[in-house]
C-alpha atoms as a PDB file:
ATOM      1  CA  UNK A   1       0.091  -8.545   4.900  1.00  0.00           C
ATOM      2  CA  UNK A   2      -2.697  -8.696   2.538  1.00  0.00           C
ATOM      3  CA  UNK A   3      -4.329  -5.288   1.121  1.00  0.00           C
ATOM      4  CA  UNK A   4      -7.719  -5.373  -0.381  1.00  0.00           C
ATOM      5  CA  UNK A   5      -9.552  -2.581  -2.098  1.00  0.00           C
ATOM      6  CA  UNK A   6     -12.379  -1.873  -4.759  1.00  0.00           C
ATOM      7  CA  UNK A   7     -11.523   0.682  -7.472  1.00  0.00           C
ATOM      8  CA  UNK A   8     -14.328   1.999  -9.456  1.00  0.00           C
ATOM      9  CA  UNK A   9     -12.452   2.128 -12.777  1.00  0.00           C
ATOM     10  CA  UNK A  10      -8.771   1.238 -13.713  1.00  0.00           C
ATOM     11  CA  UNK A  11      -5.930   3.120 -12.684  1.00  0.00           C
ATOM     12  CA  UNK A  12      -2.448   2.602 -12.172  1.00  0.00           C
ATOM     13  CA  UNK A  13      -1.921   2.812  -8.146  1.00  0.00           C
ATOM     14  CA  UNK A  14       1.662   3.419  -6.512  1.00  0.00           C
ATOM     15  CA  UNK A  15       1.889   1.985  -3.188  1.00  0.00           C
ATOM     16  CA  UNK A  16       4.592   3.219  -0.297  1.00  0.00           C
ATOM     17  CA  UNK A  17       5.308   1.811   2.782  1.00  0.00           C
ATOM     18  CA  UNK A  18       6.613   4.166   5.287  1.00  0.00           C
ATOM     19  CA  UNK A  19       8.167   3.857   8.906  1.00  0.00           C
ATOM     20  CA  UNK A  20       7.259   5.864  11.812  1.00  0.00           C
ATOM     21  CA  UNK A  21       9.378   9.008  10.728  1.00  0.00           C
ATOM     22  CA  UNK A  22       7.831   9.317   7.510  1.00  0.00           C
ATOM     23  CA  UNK A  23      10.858   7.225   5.899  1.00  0.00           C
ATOM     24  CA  UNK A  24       9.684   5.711   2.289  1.00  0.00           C
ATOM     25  CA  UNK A  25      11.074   2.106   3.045  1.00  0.00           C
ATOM     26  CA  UNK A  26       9.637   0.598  -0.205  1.00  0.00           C
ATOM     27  CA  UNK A  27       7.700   1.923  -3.316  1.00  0.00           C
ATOM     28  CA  UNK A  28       6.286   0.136  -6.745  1.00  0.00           C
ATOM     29  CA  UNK A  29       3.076   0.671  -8.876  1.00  0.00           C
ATOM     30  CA  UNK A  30       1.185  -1.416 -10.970  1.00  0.00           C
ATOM     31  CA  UNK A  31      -2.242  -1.257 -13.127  1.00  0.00           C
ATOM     32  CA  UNK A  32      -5.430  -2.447 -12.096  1.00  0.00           C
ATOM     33  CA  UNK A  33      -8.625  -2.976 -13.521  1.00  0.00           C
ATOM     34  CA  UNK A  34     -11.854  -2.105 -12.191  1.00  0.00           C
ATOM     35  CA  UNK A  35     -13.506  -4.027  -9.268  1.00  0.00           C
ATOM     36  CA  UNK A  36     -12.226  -5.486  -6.698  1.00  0.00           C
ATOM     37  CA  UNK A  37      -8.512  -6.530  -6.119  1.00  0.00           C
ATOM     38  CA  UNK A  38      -6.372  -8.135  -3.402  1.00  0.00           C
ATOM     39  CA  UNK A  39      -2.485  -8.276  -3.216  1.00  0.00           C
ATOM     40  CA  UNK A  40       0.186 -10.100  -0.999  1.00  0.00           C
ATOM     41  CA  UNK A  41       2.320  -7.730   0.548  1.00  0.00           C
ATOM     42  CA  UNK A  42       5.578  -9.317   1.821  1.00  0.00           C
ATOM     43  CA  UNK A  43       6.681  -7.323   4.878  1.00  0.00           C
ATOM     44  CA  UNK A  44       9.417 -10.040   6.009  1.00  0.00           C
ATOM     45  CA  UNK A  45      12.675  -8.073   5.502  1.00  0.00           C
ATOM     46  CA  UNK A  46      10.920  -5.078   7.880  1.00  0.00           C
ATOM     47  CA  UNK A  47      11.938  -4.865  11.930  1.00  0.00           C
ATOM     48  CA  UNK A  48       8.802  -4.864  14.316  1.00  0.00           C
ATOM     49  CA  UNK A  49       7.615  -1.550  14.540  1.00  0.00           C
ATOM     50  CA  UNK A  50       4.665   1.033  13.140  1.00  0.00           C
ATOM     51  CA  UNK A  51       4.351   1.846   9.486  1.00  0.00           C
ATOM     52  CA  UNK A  52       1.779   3.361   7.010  1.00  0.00           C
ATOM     53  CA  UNK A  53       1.211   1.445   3.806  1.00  0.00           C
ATOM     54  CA  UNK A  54       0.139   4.824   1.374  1.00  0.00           C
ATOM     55  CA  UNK A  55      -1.551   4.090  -1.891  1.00  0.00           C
ATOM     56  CA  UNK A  56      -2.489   6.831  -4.124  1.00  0.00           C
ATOM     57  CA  UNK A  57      -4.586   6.684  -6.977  1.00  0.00           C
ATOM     58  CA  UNK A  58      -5.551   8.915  -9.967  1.00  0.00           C
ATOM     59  CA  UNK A  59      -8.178  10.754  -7.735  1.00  0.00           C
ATOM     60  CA  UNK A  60      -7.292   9.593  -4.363  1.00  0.00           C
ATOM     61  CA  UNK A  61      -4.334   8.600  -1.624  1.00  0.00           C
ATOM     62  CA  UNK A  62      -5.145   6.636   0.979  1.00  0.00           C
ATOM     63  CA  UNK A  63      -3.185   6.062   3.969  1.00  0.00           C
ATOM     64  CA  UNK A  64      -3.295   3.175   6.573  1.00  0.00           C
ATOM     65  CA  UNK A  65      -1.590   2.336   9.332  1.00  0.00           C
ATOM     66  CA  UNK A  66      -0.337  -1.272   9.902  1.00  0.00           C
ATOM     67  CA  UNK A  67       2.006  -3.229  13.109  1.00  0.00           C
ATOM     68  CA  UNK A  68       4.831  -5.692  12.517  1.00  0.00           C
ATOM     69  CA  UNK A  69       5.429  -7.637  15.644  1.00  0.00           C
END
């Protein structure tokens, strides 16, 4: 998957990817500079099903949901 996002000044940003039972399958941050970024997310290993890609910020967590088929 690909996640794009606009950050108004740099941060570090963690990033979780959960499965329908609130399971943290994966986790990792990384430091970003203001403006906009977009990152490669490889979901390959992961069975079809529901899960919520989380990515919190230093004033903000944002939550969405995404399908593997």
């Amino acid at each position: 998957i690909q996640l794009a996002f606009e950050l108004e000044t740099s941060q570090r940003l963690n990033f979780l990817i959960k499965d329908i039972n609130g399971r943290t399958l994966k986790t990792w941050s990384a430091n970003f500079s203001s403006g906009y970024a977009s990152l490669p997310i490889n979901i390959q290993g992961f069975n079809a099903g529901v899960y919520f890609m989380v990515v919190q910020g230093t004033d903000f967590t944002d939550t969405k949901k995404f399908v593997k088929q």
